[in-house]
C-alpha atoms as a PDB file:
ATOM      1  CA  UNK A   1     147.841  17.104 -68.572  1.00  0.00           C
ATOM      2  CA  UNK A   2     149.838  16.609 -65.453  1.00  0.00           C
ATOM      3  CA  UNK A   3     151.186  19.136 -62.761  1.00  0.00           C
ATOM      4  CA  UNK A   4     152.511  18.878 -59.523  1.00  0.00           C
ATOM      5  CA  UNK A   5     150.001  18.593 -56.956  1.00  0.00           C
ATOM      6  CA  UNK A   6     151.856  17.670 -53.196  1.00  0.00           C
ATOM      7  CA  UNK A   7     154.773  15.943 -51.108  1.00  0.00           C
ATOM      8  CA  UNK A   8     153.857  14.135 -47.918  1.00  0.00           C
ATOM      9  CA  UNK A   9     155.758  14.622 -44.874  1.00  0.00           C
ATOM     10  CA  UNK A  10     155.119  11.863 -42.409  1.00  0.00           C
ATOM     11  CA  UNK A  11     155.310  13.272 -38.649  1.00  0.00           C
ATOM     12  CA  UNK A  12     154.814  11.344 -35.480  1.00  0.00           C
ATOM     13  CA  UNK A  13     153.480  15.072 -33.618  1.00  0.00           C
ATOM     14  CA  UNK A  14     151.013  16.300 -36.082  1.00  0.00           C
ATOM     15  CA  UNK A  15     150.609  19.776 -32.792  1.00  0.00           C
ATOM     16  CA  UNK A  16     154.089  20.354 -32.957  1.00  0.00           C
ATOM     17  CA  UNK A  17     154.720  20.935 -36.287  1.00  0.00           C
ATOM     18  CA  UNK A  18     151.237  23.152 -36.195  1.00  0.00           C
ATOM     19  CA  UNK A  19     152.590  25.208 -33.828  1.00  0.00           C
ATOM     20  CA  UNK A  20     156.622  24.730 -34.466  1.00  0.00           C
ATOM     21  CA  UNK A  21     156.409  23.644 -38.400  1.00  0.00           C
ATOM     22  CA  UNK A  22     159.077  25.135 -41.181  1.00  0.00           C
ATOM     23  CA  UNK A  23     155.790  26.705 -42.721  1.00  0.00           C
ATOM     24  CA  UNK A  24     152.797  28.143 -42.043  1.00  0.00           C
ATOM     25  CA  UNK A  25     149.045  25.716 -41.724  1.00  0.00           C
ATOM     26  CA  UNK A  26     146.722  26.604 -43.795  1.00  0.00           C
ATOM     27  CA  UNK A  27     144.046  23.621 -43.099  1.00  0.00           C
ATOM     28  CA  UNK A  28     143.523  20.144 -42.297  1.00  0.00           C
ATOM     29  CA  UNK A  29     141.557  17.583 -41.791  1.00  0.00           C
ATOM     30  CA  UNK A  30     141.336  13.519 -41.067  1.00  0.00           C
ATOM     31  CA  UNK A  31     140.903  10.452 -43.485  1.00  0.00           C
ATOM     32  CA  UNK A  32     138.669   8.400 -41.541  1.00  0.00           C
ATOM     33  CA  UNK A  33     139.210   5.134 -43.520  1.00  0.00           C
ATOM     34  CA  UNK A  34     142.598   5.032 -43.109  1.00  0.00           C
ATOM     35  CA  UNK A  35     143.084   6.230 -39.282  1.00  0.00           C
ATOM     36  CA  UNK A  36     144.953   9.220 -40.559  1.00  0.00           C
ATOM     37  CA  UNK A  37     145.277  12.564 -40.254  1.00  0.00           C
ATOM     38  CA  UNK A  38     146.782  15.511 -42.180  1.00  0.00           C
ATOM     39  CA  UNK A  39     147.678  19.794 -41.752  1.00  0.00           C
ATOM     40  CA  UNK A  40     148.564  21.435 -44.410  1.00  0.00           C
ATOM     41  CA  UNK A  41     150.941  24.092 -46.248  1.00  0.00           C
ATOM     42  CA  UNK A  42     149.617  25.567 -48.903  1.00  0.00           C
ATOM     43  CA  UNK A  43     151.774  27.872 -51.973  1.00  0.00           C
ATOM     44  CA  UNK A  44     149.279  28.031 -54.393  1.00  0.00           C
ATOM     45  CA  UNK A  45     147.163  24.655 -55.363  1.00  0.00           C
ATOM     46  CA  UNK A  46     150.678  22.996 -54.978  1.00  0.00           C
ATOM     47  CA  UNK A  47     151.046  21.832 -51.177  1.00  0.00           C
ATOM     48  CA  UNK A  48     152.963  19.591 -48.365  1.00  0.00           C
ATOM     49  CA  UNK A  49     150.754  17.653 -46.618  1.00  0.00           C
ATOM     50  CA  UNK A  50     152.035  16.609 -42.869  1.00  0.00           C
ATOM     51  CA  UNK A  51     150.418  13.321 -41.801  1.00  0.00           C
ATOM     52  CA  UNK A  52     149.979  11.473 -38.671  1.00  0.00           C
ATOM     53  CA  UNK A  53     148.088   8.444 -37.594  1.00  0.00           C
ATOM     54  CA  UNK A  54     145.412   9.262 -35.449  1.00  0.00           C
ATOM     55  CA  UNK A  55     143.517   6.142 -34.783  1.00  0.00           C
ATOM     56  CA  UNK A  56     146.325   2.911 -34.434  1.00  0.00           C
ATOM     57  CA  UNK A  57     143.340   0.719 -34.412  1.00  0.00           C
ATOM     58  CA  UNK A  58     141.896   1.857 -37.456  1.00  0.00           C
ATOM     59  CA  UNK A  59     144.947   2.868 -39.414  1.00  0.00           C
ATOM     60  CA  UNK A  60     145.884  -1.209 -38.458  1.00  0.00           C
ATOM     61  CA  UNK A  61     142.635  -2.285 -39.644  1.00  0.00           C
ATOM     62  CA  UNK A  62     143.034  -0.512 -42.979  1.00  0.00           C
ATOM     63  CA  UNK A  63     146.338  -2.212 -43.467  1.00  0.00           C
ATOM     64  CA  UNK A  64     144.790  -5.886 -42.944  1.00  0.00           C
ATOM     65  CA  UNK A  65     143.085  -5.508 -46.306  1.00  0.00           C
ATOM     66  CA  UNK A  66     146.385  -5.471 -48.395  1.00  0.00           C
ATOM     67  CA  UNK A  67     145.552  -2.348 -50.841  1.00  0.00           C
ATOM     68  CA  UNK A  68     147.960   0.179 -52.291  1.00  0.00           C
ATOM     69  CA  UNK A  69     147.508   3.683 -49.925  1.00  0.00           C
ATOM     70  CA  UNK A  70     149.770   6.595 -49.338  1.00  0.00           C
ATOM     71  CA  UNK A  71     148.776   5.165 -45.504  1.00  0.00           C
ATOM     72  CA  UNK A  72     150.518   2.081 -46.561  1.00  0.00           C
ATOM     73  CA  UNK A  73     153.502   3.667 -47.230  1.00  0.00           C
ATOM     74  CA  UNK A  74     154.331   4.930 -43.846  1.00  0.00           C
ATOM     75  CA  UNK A  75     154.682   1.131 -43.106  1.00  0.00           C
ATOM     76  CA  UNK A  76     157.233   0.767 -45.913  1.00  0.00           C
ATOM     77  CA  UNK A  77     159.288   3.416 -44.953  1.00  0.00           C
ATOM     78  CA  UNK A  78     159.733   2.230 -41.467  1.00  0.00           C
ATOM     79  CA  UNK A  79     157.461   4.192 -39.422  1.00  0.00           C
ATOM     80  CA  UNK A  80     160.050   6.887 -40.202  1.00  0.00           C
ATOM     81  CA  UNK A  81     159.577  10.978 -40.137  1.00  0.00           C
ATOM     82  CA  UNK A  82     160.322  12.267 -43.742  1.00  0.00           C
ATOM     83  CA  UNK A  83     158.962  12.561 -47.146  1.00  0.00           C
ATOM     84  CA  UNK A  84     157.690   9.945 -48.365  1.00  0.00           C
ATOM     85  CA  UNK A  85     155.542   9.942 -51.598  1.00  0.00           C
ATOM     86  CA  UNK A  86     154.119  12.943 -53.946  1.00  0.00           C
ATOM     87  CA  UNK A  87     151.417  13.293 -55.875  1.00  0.00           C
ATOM     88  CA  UNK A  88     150.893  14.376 -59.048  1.00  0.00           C
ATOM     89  CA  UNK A  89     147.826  16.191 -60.378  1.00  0.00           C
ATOM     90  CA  UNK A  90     145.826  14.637 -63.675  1.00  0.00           C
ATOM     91  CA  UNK A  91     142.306  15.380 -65.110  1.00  0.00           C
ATOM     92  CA  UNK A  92     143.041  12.089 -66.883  1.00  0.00           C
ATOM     93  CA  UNK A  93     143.622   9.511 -63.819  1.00  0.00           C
ATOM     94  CA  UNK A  94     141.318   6.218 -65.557  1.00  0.00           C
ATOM     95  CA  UNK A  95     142.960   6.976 -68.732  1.00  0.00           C
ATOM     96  CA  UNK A  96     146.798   6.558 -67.255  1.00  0.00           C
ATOM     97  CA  UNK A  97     145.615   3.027 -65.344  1.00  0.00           C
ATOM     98  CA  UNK A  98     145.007   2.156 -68.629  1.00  0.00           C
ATOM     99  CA  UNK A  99     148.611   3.741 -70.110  1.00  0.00           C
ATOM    100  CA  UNK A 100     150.507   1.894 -67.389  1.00  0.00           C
ATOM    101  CA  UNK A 101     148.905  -1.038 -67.177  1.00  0.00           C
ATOM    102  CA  UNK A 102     149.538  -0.963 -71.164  1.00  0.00           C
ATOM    103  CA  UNK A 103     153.212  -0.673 -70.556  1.00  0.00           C
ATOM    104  CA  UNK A 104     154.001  -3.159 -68.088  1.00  0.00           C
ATOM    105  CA  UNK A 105     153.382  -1.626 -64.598  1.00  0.00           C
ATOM    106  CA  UNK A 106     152.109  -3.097 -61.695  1.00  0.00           C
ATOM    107  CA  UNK A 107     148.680  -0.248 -61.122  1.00  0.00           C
ATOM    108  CA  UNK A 108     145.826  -0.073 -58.072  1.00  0.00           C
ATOM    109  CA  UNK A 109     143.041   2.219 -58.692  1.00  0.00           C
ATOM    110  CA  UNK A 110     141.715   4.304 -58.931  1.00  0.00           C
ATOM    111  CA  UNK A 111     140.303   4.266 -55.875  1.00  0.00           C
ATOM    112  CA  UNK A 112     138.007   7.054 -54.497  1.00  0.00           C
ATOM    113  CA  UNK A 113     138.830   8.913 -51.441  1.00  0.00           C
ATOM    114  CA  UNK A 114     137.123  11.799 -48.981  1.00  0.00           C
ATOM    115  CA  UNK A 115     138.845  13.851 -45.906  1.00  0.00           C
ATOM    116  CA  UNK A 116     136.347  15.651 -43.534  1.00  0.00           C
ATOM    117  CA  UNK A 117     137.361  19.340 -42.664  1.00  0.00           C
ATOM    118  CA  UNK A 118     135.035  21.519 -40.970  1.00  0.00           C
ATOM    119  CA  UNK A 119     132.176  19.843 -41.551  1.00  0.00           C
ATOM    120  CA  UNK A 120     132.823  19.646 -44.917  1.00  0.00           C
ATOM    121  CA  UNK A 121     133.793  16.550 -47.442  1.00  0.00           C
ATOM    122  CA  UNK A 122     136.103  16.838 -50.380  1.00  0.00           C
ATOM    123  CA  UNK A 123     136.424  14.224 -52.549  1.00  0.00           C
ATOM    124  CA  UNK A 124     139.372  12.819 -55.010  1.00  0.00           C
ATOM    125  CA  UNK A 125     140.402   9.836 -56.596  1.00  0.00           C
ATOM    126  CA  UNK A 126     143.900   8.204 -56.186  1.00  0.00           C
ATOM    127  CA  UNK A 127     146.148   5.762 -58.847  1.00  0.00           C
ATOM    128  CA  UNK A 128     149.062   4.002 -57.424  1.00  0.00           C
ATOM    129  CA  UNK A 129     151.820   2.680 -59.923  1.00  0.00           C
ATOM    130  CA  UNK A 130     153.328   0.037 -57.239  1.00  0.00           C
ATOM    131  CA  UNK A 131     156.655  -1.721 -57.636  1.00  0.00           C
ATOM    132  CA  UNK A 132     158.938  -4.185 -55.380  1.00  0.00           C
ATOM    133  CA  UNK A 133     161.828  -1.454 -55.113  1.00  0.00           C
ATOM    134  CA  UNK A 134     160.740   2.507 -56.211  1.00  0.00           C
ATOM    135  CA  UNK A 135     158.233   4.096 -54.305  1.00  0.00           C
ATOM    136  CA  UNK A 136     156.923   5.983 -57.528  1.00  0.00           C
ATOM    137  CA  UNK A 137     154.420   9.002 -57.012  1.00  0.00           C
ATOM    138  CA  UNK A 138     150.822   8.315 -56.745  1.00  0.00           C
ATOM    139  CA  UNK A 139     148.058  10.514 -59.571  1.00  0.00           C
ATOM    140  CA  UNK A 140     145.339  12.320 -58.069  1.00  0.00           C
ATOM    141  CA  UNK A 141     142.554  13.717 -59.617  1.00  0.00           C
ATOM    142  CA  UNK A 142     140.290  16.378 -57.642  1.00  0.00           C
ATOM    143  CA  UNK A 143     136.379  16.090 -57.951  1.00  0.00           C
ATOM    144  CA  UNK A 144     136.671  19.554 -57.732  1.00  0.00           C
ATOM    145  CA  UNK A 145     137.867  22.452 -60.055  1.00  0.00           C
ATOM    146  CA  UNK A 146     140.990  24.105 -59.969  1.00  0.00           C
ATOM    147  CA  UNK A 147     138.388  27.583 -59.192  1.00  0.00           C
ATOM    148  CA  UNK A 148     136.745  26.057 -56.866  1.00  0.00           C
ATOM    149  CA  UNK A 149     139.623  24.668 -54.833  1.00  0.00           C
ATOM    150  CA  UNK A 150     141.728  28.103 -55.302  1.00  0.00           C
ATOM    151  CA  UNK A 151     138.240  29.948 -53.544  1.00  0.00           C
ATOM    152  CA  UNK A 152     138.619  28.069 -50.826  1.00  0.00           C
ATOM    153  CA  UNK A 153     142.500  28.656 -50.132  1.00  0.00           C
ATOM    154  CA  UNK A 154     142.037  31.855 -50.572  1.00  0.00           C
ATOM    155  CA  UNK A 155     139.153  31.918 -48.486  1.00  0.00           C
ATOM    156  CA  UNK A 156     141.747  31.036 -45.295  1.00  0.00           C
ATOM    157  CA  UNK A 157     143.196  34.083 -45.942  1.00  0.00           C
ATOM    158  CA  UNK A 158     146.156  32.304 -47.961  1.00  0.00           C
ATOM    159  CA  UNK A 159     148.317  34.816 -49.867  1.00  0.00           C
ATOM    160  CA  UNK A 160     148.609  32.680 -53.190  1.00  0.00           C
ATOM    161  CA  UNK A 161     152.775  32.650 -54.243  1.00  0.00           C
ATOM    162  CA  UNK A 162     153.867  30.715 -56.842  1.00  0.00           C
ATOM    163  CA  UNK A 163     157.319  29.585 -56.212  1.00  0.00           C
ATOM    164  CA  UNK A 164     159.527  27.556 -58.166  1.00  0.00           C
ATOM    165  CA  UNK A 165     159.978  24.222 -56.484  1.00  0.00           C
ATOM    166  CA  UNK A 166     162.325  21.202 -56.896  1.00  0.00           C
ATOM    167  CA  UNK A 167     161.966  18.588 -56.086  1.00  0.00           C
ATOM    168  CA  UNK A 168     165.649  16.300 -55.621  1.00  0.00           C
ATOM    169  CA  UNK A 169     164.655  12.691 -56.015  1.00  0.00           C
ATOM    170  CA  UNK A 170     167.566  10.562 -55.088  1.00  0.00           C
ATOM    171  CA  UNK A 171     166.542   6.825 -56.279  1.00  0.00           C
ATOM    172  CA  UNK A 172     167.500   3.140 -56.353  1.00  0.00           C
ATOM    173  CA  UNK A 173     166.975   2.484 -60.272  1.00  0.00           C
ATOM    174  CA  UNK A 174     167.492   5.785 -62.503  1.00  0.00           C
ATOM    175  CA  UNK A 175     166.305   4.007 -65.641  1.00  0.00           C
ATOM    176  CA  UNK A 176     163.094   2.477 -63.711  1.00  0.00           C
ATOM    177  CA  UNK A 177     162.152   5.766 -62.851  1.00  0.00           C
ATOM    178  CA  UNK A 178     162.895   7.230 -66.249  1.00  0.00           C
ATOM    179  CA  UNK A 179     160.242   4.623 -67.848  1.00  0.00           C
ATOM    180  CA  UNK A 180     157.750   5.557 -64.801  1.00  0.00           C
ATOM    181  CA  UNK A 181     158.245   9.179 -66.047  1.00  0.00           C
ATOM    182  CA  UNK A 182     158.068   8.421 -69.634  1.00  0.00           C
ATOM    183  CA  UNK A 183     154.430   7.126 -69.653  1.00  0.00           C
ATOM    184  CA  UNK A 184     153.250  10.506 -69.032  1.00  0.00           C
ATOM    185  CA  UNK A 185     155.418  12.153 -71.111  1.00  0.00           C
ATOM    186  CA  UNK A 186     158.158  13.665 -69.040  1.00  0.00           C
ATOM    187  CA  UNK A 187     161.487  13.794 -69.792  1.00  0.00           C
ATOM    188  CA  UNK A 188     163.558  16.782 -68.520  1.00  0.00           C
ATOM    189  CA  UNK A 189     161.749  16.563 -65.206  1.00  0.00           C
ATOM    190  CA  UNK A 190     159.223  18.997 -65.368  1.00  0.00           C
ATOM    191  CA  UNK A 191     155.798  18.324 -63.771  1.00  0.00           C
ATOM    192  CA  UNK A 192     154.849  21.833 -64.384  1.00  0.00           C
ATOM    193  CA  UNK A 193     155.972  25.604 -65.495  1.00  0.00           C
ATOM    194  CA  UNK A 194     156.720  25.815 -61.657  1.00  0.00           C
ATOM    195  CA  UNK A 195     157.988  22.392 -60.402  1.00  0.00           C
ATOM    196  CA  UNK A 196     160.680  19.917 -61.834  1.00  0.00           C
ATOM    197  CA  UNK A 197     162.065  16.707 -60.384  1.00  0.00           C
ATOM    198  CA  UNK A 198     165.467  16.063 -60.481  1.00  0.00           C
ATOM    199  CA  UNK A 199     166.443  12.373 -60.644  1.00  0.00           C
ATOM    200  CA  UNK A 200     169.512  11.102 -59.344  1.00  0.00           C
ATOM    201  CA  UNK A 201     170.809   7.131 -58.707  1.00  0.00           C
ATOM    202  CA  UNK A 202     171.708   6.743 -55.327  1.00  0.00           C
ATOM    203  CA  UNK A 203     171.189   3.412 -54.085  1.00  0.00           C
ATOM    204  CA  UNK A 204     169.701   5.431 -51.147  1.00  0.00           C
ATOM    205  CA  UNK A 205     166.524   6.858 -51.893  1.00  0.00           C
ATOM    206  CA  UNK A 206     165.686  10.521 -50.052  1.00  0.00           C
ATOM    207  CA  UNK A 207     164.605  13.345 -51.239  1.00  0.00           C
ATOM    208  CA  UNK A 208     165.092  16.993 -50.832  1.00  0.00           C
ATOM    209  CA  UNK A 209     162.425  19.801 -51.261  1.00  0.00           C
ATOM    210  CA  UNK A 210     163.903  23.108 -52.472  1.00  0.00           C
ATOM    211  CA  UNK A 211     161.922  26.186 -52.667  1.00  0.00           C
ATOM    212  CA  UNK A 212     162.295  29.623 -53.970  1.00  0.00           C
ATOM    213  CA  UNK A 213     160.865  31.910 -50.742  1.00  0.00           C
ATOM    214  CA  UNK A 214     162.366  32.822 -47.961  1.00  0.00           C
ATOM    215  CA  UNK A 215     163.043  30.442 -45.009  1.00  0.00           C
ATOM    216  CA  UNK A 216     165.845  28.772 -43.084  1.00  0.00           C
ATOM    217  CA  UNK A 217     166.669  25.599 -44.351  1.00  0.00           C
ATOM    218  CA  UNK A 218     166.521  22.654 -42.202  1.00  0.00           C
ATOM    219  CA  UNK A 219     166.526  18.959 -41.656  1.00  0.00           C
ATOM    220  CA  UNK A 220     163.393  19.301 -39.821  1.00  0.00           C
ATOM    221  CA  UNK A 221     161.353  15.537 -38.535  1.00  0.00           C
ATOM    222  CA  UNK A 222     163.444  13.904 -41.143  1.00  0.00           C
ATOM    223  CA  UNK A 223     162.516  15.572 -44.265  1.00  0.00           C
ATOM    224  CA  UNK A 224     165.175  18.152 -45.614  1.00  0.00           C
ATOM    225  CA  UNK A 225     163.786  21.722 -46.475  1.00  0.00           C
ATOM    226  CA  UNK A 226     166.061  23.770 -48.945  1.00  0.00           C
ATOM    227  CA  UNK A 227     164.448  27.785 -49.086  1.00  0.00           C
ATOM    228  CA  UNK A 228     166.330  29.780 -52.136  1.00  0.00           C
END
Protein backbone atom coordinates (compact mmCIF):
# COMPACT_ATOMS: atom_id res chain seq x y z
CA UNK A 1 0.00 0.00 0.00
CA UNK A 2 1.11 3.48 -0.80
CA UNK A 3 -0.24 7.00 0.32
CA UNK A 4 0.97 10.29 0.21
CA UNK A 5 3.22 11.09 2.90
CA UNK A 6 5.02 14.93 2.20
CA UNK A 7 6.36 17.71 -0.31
CA UNK A 8 9.60 19.47 0.55
CA UNK A 9 9.90 23.07 0.30
CA UNK A 10 13.50 24.14 0.20
CA UNK A 11 13.96 27.70 2.02
CA UNK A 12 17.13 29.62 2.47
CA UNK A 13 15.36 31.39 6.06
CA UNK A 14 14.10 28.39 7.83
CA UNK A 15 12.85 31.76 11.02
CA UNK A 16 11.09 33.51 8.51
CA UNK A 17 8.90 31.20 7.20
CA UNK A 18 8.33 30.05 11.13
CA UNK A 19 7.22 33.19 11.90
CA UNK A 20 5.93 34.57 8.25
CA UNK A 21 5.14 30.94 6.56
CA UNK A 22 1.74 30.33 4.29
CA UNK A 23 0.90 27.77 7.19
CA UNK A 24 1.06 27.17 10.52
CA UNK A 25 4.50 24.97 12.35
CA UNK A 26 3.65 22.30 13.96
CA UNK A 27 7.35 20.82 14.78
CA UNK A 28 10.75 20.39 13.67
CA UNK A 29 13.77 19.21 14.08
CA UNK A 30 17.52 18.72 12.41
CA UNK A 31 19.12 15.76 10.38
CA UNK A 32 22.46 15.76 11.74
CA UNK A 33 24.07 13.61 8.98
CA UNK A 34 23.17 15.63 6.38
CA UNK A 35 23.72 19.34 7.88
CA UNK A 36 20.04 19.93 7.51
CA UNK A 37 17.31 21.15 9.07
CA UNK A 38 13.49 21.01 8.75
CA UNK A 39 9.84 22.84 10.39
CA UNK A 40 6.99 21.47 9.65
CA UNK A 41 3.16 21.78 8.52
CA UNK A 42 1.21 19.26 9.45
CA UNK A 43 -2.81 18.34 7.91
CA UNK A 44 -3.16 15.12 9.16
CA UNK A 45 -0.07 12.44 8.79
CA UNK A 46 0.24 14.13 5.28
CA UNK A 47 2.78 17.19 5.65
CA UNK A 48 5.22 19.96 3.91
CA UNK A 49 8.36 19.83 5.24
CA UNK A 50 10.45 23.34 4.93
CA UNK A 51 14.20 22.63 4.88
CA UNK A 52 17.28 24.57 5.31
CA UNK A 53 20.91 23.79 5.61
CA UNK A 54 22.13 24.42 8.86
CA UNK A 55 25.66 23.27 8.98
CA UNK A 56 27.50 24.20 5.21
CA UNK A 57 30.35 22.20 6.45
CA UNK A 58 28.56 19.21 7.17
CA UNK A 59 25.79 19.36 4.63
CA UNK A 60 29.25 19.65 2.11
CA UNK A 61 30.73 16.77 3.74
CA UNK A 62 27.64 14.63 3.23
CA UNK A 63 27.67 15.48 -0.42
CA UNK A 64 31.47 14.26 -0.91
CA UNK A 65 30.25 10.69 -0.48
CA UNK A 66 28.14 10.63 -3.76
CA UNK A 67 24.76 8.92 -2.31
CA UNK A 68 21.19 9.53 -3.40
CA UNK A 69 19.52 12.11 -0.46
CA UNK A 70 16.60 14.43 -0.56
CA UNK A 71 19.84 16.78 0.76
CA UNK A 72 21.30 16.03 -2.55
CA UNK A 73 18.66 17.36 -4.32
CA UNK A 74 18.84 20.89 -3.21
CA UNK A 75 22.18 20.77 -5.19
CA UNK A 76 20.34 19.63 -8.33
CA UNK A 77 17.87 22.10 -8.28
CA UNK A 78 20.26 24.93 -8.08
CA UNK A 79 20.34 25.96 -4.60
CA UNK A 80 16.88 27.26 -5.52
CA UNK A 81 13.70 28.05 -3.03
CA UNK A 82 10.76 25.74 -4.15
CA UNK A 83 9.47 22.30 -4.05
CA UNK A 84 11.52 20.02 -4.79
CA UNK A 85 10.82 16.26 -4.16
CA UNK A 86 7.79 14.31 -2.27
CA UNK A 87 7.58 11.43 -0.59
CA UNK A 88 5.45 8.79 -0.67
CA UNK A 89 4.42 6.58 2.26
CA UNK A 90 4.92 2.47 1.95
CA UNK A 91 4.89 -0.32 4.64
CA UNK A 92 6.56 -2.21 1.78
CA UNK A 93 9.85 0.01 1.01
CA UNK A 94 12.59 -3.38 0.57
CA UNK A 95 9.97 -5.01 -1.39
CA UNK A 96 9.64 -1.95 -4.15
CA UNK A 97 13.82 -1.81 -4.40
CA UNK A 98 13.28 -5.05 -5.45
CA UNK A 99 10.06 -4.09 -7.98
CA UNK A 100 12.14 -1.32 -9.53
CA UNK A 101 15.20 -2.65 -9.70
CA UNK A 102 13.14 -5.63 -11.48
CA UNK A 103 11.89 -3.21 -14.04
CA UNK A 104 14.77 -1.35 -15.12
CA UNK A 105 15.29 1.60 -12.69
CA UNK A 106 18.24 3.02 -11.48
CA UNK A 107 17.34 2.46 -7.11
CA UNK A 108 19.55 3.60 -3.75
CA UNK A 109 18.36 2.23 -0.57
CA UNK A 110 16.99 1.87 1.47
CA UNK A 111 18.88 3.69 3.58
CA UNK A 112 18.00 4.35 7.28
CA UNK A 113 17.55 7.74 8.60
CA UNK A 114 16.86 9.62 12.24
CA UNK A 115 15.95 13.53 12.95
CA UNK A 116 16.40 14.68 16.64
CA UNK A 117 13.39 16.79 18.02
CA UNK A 118 13.16 17.55 21.54
CA UNK A 119 15.28 15.23 22.75
CA UNK A 120 13.71 12.72 21.02
CA UNK A 121 14.79 10.36 17.83
CA UNK A 122 12.44 9.15 15.18
CA UNK A 123 13.51 6.89 12.86
CA UNK A 124 12.54 5.99 8.99
CA UNK A 125 13.93 4.47 6.12
CA UNK A 126 14.25 6.18 2.65
CA UNK A 127 14.29 4.51 -1.26
CA UNK A 128 15.36 6.74 -4.00
CA UNK A 129 14.37 5.73 -7.69
CA UNK A 130 17.23 8.09 -9.36
CA UNK A 131 17.34 9.01 -13.02
CA UNK A 132 19.59 11.44 -15.35
CA UNK A 133 16.46 13.77 -16.15
CA UNK A 134 13.08 13.26 -13.62
CA UNK A 135 13.49 13.96 -10.19
CA UNK A 136 10.95 11.08 -9.25
CA UNK A 137 9.56 10.97 -5.54
CA UNK A 138 11.50 9.22 -2.96
CA UNK A 139 9.38 6.01 -0.58
CA UNK A 140 9.51 6.32 3.00
CA UNK A 141 8.64 3.97 5.41
CA UNK A 142 8.11 5.11 9.22
CA UNK A 143 9.57 2.82 12.07
CA UNK A 144 6.71 3.98 13.69
CA UNK A 145 2.87 3.34 13.46
CA UNK A 146 0.46 5.38 11.87
CA UNK A 147 -1.15 5.55 15.97
CA UNK A 148 1.72 6.29 17.26
CA UNK A 149 2.77 9.10 14.94
CA UNK A 150 -1.00 10.59 14.88
CA UNK A 151 -0.52 10.74 19.17
CA UNK A 152 2.11 12.73 18.80
CA UNK A 153 0.59 15.40 16.26
CA UNK A 154 -2.08 15.57 18.13
CA UNK A 155 -0.20 15.87 21.13
CA UNK A 156 1.05 19.61 19.68
CA UNK A 157 -2.25 20.53 19.88
CA UNK A 158 -2.72 19.92 15.96
CA UNK A 159 -6.39 20.02 14.91
CA UNK A 160 -6.22 16.89 12.48
CA UNK A 161 -8.11 18.11 8.82
CA UNK A 162 -8.06 16.03 6.10
CA UNK A 163 -8.04 18.02 3.00
CA UNK A 164 -8.01 17.02 -0.44
CA UNK A 165 -4.67 17.85 -1.95
CA UNK A 166 -3.18 17.96 -5.50
CA UNK A 167 -0.54 17.83 -6.29
CA UNK A 168 0.27 19.52 -10.23
CA UNK A 169 3.42 17.83 -11.42
CA UNK A 170 4.57 19.55 -14.51
CA UNK A 171 7.48 17.15 -16.02
CA UNK A 172 10.15 16.69 -18.69
CA UNK A 173 9.12 13.01 -19.91
CA UNK A 174 5.22 12.21 -19.36
CA UNK A 175 5.69 8.58 -20.37
CA UNK A 176 8.93 8.20 -17.98
CA UNK A 177 6.93 9.23 -15.26
CA UNK A 178 3.95 7.13 -16.22
CA UNK A 179 6.30 3.85 -15.99
CA UNK A 180 7.76 5.35 -12.53
CA UNK A 181 4.05 5.43 -11.47
CA UNK A 182 3.13 2.18 -12.91
CA UNK A 183 5.45 0.02 -10.70
CA UNK A 184 3.35 0.76 -7.82
CA UNK A 185 0.31 0.51 -9.38
CA UNK A 186 -0.96 3.97 -10.09
CA UNK A 187 -2.56 5.05 -12.91
CA UNK A 188 -5.17 7.86 -12.59
CA UNK A 189 -2.88 9.66 -10.18
CA UNK A 190 -4.08 8.83 -6.98
CA UNK A 191 -1.62 8.28 -4.08
CA UNK A 192 -4.46 8.13 -1.73
CA UNK A 193 -8.45 8.68 -1.05
CA UNK A 194 -7.17 12.29 -0.27
CA UNK A 195 -4.23 13.15 -2.61
CA UNK A 196 -3.76 12.72 -6.49
CA UNK A 197 -0.95 13.86 -8.76
CA UNK A 198 -1.64 15.33 -11.81
CA UNK A 199 0.99 14.80 -14.53
CA UNK A 200 1.55 17.12 -17.19
CA UNK A 201 4.65 17.35 -20.04
CA UNK A 202 6.17 20.52 -19.83
CA UNK A 203 9.66 20.49 -20.72
CA UNK A 204 9.82 22.67 -17.53
CA UNK A 205 9.42 20.79 -14.53
CA UNK A 206 7.51 22.78 -11.38
CA UNK A 207 5.03 21.92 -9.47
CA UNK A 208 2.04 23.38 -7.84
CA UNK A 209 0.46 22.36 -4.43
CA UNK A 210 -3.32 22.88 -4.31
CA UNK A 211 -5.26 22.46 -1.22
CA UNK A 212 -8.80 22.39 -0.18
CA UNK A 213 -8.74 24.90 3.19
CA UNK A 214 -8.77 28.19 3.39
CA UNK A 215 -5.73 30.41 2.61
CA UNK A 216 -4.46 33.02 0.17
CA UNK A 217 -2.70 31.62 -2.53
CA UNK A 218 0.74 32.62 -3.21
CA UNK A 219 4.03 32.19 -4.93
CA UNK A 220 5.65 32.23 -1.67
CA UNK A 221 10.04 31.37 -1.56
CA UNK A 222 9.49 29.86 -4.92
CA UNK A 223 7.04 27.20 -4.36
CA UNK A 224 3.39 28.03 -5.59
CA UNK A 225 0.55 27.48 -2.94
CA UNK A 226 -3.04 27.06 -4.51
CA UNK A 227 -5.85 27.09 -1.22
CA UNK A 228 -9.51 25.98 -2.69
Amino acid sequence: MIKFDHIIHYVDDLDAVKSEGVLPIHSGGEHPAFGTENALSYFDLRYIEYLTISDEKQFNTHLEDGTESFARTIVDKGYKEGFIRYAINTDKIEQLAERYRAKGFNVSGPVDMERETAGETIRWKLLYIKDDVETFPFFIEWEESDDIRLSRIEAMGKEIISPEIVIHNNVVDLKRWEAFYDVVGVWEGQLDSRTTVSLKETGAPSITLQIEMEGTSAHYRGADYRFI
